[in-house]
C-alpha atoms as a PDB file:
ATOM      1  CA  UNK A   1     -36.244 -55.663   6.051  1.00  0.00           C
ATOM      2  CA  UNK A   2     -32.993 -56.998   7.773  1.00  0.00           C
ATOM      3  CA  UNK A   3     -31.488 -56.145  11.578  1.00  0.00           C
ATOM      4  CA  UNK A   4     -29.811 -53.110  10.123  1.00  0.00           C
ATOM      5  CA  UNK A   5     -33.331 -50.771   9.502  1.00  0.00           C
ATOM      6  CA  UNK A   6     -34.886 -52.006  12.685  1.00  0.00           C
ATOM      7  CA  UNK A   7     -31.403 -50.518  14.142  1.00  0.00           C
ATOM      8  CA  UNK A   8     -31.969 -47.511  11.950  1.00  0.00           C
ATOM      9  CA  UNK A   9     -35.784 -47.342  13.132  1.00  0.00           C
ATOM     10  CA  UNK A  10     -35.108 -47.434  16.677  1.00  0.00           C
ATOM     11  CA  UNK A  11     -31.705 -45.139  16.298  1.00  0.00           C
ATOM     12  CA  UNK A  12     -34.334 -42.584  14.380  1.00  0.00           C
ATOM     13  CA  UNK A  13     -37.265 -42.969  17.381  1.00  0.00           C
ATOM     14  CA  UNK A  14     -34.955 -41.986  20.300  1.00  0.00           C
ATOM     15  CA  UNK A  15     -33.406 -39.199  18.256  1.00  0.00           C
ATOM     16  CA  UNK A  16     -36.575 -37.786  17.834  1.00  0.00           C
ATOM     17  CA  UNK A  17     -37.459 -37.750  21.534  1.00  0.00           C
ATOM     18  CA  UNK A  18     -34.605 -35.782  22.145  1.00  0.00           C
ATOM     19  CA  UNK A  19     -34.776 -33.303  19.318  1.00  0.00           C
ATOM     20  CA  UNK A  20     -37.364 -30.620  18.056  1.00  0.00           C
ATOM     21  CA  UNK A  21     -39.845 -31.568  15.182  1.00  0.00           C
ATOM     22  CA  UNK A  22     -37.684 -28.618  13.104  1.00  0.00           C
ATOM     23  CA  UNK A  23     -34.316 -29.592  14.077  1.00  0.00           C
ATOM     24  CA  UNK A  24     -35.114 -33.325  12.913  1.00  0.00           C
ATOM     25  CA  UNK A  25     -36.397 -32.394   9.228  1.00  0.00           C
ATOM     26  CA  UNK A  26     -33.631 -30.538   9.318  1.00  0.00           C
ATOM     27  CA  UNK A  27     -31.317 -33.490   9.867  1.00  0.00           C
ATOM     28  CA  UNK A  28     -33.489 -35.421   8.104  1.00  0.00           C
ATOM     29  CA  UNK A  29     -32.665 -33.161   4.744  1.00  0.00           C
ATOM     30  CA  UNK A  30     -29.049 -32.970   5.453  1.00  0.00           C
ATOM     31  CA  UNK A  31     -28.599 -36.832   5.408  1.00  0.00           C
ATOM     32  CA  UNK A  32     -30.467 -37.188   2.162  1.00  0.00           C
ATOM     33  CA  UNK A  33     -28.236 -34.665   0.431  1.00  0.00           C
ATOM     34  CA  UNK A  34     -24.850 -35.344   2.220  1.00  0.00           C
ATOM     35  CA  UNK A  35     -25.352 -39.031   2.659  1.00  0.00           C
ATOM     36  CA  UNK A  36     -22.998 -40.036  -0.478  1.00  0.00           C
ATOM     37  CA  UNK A  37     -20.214 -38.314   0.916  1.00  0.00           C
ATOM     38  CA  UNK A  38     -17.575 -39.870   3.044  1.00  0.00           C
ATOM     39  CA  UNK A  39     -17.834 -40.237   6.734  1.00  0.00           C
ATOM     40  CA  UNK A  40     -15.877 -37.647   7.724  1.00  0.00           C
ATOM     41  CA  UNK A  41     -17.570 -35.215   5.242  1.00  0.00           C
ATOM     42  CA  UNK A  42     -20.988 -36.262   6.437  1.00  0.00           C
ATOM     43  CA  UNK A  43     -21.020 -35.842   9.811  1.00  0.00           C
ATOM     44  CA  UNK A  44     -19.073 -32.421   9.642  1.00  0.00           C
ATOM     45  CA  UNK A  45     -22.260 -31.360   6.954  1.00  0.00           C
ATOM     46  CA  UNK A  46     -24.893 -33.095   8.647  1.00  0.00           C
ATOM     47  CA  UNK A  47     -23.692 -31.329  12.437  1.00  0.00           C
ATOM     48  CA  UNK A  48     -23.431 -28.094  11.060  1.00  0.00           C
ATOM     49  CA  UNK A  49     -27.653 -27.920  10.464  1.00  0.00           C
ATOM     50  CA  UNK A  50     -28.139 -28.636  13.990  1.00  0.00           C
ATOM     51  CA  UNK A  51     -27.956 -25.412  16.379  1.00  0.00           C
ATOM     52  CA  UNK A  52     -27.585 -26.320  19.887  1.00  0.00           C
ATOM     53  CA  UNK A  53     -24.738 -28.191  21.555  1.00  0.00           C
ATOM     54  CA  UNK A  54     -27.203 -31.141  23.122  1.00  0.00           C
ATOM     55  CA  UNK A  55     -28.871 -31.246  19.875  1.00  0.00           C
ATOM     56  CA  UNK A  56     -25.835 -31.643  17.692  1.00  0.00           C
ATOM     57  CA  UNK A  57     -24.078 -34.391  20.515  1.00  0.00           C
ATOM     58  CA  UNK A  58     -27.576 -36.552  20.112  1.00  0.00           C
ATOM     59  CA  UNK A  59     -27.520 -36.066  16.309  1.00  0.00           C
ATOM     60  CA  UNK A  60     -23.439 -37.063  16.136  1.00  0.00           C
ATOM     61  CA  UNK A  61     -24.450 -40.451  19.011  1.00  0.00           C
ATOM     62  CA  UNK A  62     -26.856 -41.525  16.028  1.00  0.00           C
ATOM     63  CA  UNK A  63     -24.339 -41.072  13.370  1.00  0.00           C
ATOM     64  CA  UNK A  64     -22.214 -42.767  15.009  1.00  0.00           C
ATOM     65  CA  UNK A  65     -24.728 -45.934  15.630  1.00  0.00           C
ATOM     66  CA  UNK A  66     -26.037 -45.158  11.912  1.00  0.00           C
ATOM     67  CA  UNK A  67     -22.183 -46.247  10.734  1.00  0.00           C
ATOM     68  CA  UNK A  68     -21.247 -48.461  13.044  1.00  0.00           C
ATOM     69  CA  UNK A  69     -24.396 -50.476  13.364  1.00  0.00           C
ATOM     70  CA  UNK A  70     -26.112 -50.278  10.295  1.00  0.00           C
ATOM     71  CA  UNK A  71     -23.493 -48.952   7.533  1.00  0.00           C
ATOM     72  CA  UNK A  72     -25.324 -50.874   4.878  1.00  0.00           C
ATOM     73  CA  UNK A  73     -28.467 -48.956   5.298  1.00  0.00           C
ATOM     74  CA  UNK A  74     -28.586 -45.753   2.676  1.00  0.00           C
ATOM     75  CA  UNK A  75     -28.810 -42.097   3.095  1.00  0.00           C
ATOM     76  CA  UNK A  76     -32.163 -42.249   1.688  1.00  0.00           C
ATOM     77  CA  UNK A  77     -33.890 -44.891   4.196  1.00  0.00           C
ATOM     78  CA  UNK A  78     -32.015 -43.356   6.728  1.00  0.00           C
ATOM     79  CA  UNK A  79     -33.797 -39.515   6.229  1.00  0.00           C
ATOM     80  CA  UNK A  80     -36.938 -41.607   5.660  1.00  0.00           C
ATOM     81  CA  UNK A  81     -36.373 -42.998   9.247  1.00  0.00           C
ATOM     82  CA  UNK A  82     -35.555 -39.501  10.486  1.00  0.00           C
ATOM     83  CA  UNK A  83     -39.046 -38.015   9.417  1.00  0.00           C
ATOM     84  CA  UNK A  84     -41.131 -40.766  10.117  1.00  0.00           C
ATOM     85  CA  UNK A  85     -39.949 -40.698  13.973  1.00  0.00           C
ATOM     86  CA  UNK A  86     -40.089 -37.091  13.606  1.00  0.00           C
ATOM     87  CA  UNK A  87     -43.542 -36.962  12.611  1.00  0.00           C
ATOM     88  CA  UNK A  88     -44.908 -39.819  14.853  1.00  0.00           C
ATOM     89  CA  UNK A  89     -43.002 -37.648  17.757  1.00  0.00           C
ATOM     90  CA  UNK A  90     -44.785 -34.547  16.815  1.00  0.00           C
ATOM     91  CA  UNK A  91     -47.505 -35.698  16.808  1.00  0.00           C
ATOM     92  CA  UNK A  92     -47.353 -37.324  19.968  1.00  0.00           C
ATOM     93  CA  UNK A  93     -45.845 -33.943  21.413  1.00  0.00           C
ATOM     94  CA  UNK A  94     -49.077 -32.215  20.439  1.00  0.00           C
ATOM     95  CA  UNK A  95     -50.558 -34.270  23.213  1.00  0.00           C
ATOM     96  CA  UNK A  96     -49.692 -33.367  26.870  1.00  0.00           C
ATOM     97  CA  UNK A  97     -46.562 -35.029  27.858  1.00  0.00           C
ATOM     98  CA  UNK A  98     -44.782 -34.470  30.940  1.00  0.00           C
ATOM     99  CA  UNK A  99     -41.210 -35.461  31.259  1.00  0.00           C
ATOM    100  CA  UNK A 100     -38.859 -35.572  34.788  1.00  0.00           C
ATOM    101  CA  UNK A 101     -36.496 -33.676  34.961  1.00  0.00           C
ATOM    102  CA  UNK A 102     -33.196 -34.075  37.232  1.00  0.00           C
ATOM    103  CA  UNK A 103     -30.208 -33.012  38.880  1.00  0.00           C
ATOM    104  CA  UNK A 104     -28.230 -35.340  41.600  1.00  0.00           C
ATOM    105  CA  UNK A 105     -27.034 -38.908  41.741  1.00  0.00           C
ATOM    106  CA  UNK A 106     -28.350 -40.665  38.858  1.00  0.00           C
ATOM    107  CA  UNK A 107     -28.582 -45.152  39.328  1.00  0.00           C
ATOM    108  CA  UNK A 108     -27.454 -46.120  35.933  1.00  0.00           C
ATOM    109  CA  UNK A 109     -30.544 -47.381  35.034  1.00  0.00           C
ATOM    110  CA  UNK A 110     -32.259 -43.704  35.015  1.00  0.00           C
ATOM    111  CA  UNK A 111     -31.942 -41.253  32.408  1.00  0.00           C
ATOM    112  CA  UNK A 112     -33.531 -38.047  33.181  1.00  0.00           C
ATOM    113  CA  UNK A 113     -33.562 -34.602  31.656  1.00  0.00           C
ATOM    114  CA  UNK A 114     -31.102 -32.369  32.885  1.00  0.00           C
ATOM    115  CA  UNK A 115     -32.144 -29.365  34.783  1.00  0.00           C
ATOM    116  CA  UNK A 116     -30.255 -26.825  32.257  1.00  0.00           C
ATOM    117  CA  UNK A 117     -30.906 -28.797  29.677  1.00  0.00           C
ATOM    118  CA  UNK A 118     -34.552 -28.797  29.933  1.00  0.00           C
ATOM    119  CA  UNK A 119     -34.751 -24.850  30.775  1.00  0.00           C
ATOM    120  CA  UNK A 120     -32.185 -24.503  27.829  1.00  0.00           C
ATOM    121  CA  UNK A 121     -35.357 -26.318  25.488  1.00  0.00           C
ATOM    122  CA  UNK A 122     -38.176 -23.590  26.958  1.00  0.00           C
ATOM    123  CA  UNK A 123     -36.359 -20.727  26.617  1.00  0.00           C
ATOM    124  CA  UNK A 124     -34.561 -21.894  23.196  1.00  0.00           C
ATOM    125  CA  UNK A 125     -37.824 -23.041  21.435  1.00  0.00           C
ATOM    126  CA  UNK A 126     -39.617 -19.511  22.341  1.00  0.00           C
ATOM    127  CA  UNK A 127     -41.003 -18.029  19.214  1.00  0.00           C
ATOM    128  CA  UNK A 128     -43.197 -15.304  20.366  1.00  0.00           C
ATOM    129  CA  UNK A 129     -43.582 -15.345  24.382  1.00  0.00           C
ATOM    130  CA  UNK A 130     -41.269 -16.611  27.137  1.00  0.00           C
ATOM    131  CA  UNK A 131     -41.932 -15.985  31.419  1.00  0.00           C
ATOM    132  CA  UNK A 132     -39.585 -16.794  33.429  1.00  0.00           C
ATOM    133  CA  UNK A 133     -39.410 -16.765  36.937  1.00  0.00           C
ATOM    134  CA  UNK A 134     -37.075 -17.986  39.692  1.00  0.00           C
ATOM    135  CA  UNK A 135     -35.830 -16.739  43.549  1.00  0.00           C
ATOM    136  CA  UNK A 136     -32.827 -16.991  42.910  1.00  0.00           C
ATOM    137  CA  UNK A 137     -30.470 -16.360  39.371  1.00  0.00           C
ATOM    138  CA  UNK A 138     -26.644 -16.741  39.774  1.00  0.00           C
ATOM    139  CA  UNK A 139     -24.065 -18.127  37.233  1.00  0.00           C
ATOM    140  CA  UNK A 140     -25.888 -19.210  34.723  1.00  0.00           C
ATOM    141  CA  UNK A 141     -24.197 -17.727  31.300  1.00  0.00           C
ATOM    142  CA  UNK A 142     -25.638 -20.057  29.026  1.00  0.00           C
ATOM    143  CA  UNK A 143     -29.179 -19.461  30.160  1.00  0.00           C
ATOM    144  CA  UNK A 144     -28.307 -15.732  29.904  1.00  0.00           C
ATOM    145  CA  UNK A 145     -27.299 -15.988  26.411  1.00  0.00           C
ATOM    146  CA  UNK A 146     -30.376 -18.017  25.510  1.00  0.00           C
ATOM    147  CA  UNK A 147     -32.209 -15.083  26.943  1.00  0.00           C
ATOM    148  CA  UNK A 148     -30.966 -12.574  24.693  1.00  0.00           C
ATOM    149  CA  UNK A 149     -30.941 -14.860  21.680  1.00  0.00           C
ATOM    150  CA  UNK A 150     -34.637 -15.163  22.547  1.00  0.00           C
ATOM    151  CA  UNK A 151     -35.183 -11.553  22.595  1.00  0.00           C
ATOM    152  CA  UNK A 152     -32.663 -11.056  19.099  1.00  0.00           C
ATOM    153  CA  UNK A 153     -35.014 -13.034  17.288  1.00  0.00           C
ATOM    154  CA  UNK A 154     -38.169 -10.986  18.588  1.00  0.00           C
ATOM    155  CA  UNK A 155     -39.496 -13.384  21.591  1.00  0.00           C
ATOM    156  CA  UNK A 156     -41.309 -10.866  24.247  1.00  0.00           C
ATOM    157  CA  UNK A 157     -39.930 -11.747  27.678  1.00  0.00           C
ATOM    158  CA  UNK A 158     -41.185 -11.622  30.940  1.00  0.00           C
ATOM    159  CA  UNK A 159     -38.853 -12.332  33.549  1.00  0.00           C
ATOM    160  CA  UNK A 160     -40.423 -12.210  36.828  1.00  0.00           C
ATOM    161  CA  UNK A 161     -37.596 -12.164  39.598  1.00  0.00           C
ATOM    162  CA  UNK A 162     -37.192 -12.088  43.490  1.00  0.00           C
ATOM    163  CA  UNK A 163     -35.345  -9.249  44.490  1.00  0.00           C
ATOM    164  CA  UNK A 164     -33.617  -9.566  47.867  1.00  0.00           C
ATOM    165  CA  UNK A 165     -32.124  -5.656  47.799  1.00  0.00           C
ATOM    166  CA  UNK A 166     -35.761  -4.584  48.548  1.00  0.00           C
ATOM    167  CA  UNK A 167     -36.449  -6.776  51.412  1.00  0.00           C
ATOM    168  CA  UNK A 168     -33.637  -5.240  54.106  1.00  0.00           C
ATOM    169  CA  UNK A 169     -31.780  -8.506  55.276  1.00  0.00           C
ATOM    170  CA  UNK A 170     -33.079 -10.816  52.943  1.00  0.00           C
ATOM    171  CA  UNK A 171     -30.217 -12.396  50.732  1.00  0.00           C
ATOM    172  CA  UNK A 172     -26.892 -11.032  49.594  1.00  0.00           C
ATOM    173  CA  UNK A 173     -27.188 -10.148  46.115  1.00  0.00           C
ATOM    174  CA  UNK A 174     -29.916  -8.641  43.619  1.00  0.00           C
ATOM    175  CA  UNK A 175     -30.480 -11.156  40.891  1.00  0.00           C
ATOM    176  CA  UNK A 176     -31.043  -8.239  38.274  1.00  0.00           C
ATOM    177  CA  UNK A 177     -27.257  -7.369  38.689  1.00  0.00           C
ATOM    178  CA  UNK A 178     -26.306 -11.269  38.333  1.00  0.00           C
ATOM    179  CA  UNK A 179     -28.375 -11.813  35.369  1.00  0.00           C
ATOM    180  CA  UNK A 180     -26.534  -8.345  33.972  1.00  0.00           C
ATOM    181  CA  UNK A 181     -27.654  -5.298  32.034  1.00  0.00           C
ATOM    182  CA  UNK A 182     -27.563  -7.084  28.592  1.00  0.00           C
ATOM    183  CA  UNK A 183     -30.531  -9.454  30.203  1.00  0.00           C
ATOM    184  CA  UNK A 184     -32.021  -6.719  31.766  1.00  0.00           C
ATOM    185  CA  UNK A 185     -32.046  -4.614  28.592  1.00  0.00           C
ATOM    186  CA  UNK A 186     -33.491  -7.338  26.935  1.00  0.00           C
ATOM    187  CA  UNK A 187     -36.722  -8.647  29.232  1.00  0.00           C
ATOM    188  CA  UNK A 188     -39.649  -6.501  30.629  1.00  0.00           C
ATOM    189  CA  UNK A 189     -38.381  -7.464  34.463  1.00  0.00           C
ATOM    190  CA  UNK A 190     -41.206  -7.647  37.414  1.00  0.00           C
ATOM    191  CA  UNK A 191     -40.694  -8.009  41.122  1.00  0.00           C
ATOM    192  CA  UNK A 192     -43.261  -8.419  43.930  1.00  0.00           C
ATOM    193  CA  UNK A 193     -43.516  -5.613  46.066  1.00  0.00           C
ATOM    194  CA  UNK A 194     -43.304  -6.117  49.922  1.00  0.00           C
ATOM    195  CA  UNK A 195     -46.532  -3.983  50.194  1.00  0.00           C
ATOM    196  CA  UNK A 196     -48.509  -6.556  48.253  1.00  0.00           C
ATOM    197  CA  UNK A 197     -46.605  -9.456  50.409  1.00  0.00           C
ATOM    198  CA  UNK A 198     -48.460 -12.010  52.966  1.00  0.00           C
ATOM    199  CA  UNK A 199     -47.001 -11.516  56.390  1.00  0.00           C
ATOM    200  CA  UNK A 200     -46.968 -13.882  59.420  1.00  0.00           C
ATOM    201  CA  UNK A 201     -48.200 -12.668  62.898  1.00  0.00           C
ATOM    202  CA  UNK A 202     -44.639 -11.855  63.779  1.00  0.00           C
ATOM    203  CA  UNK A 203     -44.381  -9.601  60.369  1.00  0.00           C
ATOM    204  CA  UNK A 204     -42.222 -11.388  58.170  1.00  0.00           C
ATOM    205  CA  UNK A 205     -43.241 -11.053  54.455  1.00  0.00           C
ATOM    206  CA  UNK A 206     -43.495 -14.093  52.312  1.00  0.00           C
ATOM    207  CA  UNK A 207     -40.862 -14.511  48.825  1.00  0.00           C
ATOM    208  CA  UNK A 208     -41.280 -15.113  45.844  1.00  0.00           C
ATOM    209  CA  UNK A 209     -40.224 -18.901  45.466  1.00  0.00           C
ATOM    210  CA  UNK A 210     -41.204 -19.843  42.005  1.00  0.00           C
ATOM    211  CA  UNK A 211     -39.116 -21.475  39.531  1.00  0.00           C
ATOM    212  CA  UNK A 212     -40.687 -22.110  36.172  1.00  0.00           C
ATOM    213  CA  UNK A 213     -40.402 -20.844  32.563  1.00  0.00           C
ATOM    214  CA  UNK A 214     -43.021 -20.981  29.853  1.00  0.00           C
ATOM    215  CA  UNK A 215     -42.954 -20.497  26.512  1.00  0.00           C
ATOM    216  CA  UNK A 216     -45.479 -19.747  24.437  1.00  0.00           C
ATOM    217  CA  UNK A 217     -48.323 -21.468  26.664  1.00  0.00           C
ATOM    218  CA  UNK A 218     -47.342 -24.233  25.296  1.00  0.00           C
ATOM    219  CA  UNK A 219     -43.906 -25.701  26.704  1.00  0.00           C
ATOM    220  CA  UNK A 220     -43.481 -25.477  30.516  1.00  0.00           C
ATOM    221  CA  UNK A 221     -40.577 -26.183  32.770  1.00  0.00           C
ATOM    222  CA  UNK A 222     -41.761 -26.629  36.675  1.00  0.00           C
ATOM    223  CA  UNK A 223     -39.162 -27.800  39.291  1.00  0.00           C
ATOM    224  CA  UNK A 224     -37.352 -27.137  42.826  1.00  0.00           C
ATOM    225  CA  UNK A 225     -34.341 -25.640  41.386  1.00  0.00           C
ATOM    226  CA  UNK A 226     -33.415 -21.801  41.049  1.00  0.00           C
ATOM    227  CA  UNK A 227     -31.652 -20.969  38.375  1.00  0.00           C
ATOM    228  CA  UNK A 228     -28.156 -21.195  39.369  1.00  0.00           C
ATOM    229  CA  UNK A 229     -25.109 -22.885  38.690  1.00  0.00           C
ATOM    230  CA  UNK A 230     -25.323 -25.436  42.096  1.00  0.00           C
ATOM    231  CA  UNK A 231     -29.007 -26.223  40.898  1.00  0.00           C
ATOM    232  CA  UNK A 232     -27.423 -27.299  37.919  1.00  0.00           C
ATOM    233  CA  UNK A 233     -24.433 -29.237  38.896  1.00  0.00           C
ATOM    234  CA  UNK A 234     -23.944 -30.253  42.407  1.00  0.00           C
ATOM    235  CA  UNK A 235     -27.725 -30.184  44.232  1.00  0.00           C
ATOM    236  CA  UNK A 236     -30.599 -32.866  44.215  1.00  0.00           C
ATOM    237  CA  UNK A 237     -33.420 -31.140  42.124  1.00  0.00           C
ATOM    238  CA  UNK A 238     -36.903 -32.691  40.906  1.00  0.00           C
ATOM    239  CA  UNK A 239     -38.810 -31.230  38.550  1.00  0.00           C
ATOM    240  CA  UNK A 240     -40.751 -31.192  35.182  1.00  0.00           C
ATOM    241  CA  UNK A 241     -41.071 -30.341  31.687  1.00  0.00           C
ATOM    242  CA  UNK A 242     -44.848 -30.392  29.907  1.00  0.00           C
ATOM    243  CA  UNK A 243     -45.588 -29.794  26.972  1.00  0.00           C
ATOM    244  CA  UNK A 244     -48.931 -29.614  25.202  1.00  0.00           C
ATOM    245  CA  UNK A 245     -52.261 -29.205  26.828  1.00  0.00           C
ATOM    246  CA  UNK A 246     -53.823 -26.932  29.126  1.00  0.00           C
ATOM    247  CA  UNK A 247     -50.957 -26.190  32.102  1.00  0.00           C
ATOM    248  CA  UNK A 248     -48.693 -24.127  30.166  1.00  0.00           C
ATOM    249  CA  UNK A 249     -51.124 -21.747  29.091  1.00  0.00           C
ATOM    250  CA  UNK A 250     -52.219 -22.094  32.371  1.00  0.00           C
ATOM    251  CA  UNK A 251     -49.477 -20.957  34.016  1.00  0.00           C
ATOM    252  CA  UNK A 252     -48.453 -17.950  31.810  1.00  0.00           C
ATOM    253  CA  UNK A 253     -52.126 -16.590  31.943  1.00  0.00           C
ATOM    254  CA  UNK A 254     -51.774 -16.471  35.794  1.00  0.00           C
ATOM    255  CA  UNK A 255     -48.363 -14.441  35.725  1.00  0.00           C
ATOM    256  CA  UNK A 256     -50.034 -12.099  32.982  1.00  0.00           C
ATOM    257  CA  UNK A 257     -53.302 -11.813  35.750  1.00  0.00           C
ATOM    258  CA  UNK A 258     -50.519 -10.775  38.391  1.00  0.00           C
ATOM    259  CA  UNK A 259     -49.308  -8.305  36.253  1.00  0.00           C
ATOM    260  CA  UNK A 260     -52.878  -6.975  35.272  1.00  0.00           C
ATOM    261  CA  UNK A 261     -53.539  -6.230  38.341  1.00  0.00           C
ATOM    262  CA  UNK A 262     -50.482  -4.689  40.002  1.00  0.00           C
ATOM    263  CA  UNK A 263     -49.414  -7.982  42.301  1.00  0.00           C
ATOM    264  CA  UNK A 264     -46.136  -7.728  40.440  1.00  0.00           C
ATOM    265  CA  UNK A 265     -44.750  -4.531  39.561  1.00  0.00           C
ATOM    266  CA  UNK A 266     -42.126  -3.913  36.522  1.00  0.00           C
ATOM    267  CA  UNK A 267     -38.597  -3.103  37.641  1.00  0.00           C
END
């Protein structure tokens, strides 16, 4: 085994960190059977199995490394690489594993998930269940789209949502008209009544200040930002992303106990 398949190797482990068991089988597949063509024809075959924009731009990065570092290594050792990270990563995935997640000023020594980019994953990766929840919801139209494509392909979604139009003087928009009627349409929404609210002694209610989406019970996204476009771009937001184990289930059961038992009430 020369430099060129340890370069493959390690090309093939940090692709799979960034990309679902699926997608990397599926990339996995389309090297083996496109791998003979030329590079132009390869890449444009091997990028058009992979469905998300992140997904495809970490697929292309190895490609690129694949040719440039290691061109003497085949299409067949190279899908072999591909699966075997993609199995030891799922594997490891079936584990809890919690990941930070970022937006802000970045030393160039970090690399953290991306806010959008992580809430993209949850909501993307859905197959049968997805809650969301957040205070505030304002620009986002990918995550909007991601909604509905969630609900198109027959995900059940709970979007749980502060609504500042109930609460007189409380905010300046209603984040059921910013997500839109085709999100609407698509998700069972809930809000939390002011009746069922906390109040101080000088009778201000408490708000709903949540921001999390689960899918599934079993992929989690947990942080300080709401969804909107200066969460995503411009402010300083911590949070994370878990997957496996026990808090994601967690989590969802807790929203389905609010629901239950009338704490939040569908819109």
């Amino acid at each position: 085994m020369n430099q060129e398949h340890h370069q493959i190797g390690a090309a093939a482990t940090r692709l799979a960190d960034r990309l679902p068991h699926s997608v990397m089988i599926s990339v996995a597949g389309a090297v083996s059977q496109n791998g003979h063509l030329d590079l132009a024809a390869t890449r444009h075959s091997i990028l058009h199995c992979v469905p998300m924009p992140d997904f495809r731009d970490a697929t292309a990065d190895f490609l690129d490394h694949w040719h440039t570092h290691a061109p003497s290594v085949g299409a067949e050792a190279v899908a072999v690489a591909l699966v075997t990270a993609a199995k030891s990563e799922h594997d490891h995935r079936h584990e809890e594993t919690v990941e930070i997640v970022w937006t802000g000023p970045e030393p160039a020594e970090a690399r953290f998930r991306r806010t959008e980019q992580a809430i993209l994953e949850v909501v993307n990766m859905a197959t049968k269940r997805l809650t969301v929840v957040s205070y505030a919801v304002y620009r986002i139209p990918r995550i909007r789209e991601a909604l509905i494509a969630a609900a198109n392909r027959g995900v059940s979604i709970r979007l749980i949502v502060e609504t500042p139009n109930r609460i007189k003087g409380q905010g300046e928009y209603d984040c059921i008209l910013a997500l839109g009627d085709n999100v609407a349409k698509a998700c069972t929404v809930y809000y939390w009544p002011q009746e069922n609210r906390g109040k101080d002694d000088n009778g201000k209610v408490g708000i709903l200040h949540v921001k999390c989406a689960v899918a599934d019970g079993h992929r989690m996204f947990l942080s300080s930002a709401n969804f909107t476009e200066y969460a995503f771009t411009i402010n300083m937001e911590l949070g994370l992303l878990v997957t496996g184990g026990k808090l994601p289930g967690q989590v969802e059961r807790h929203f389905e106990s609010l629901v239950a038992i009338g704490t939040l009430i569908q819109i």
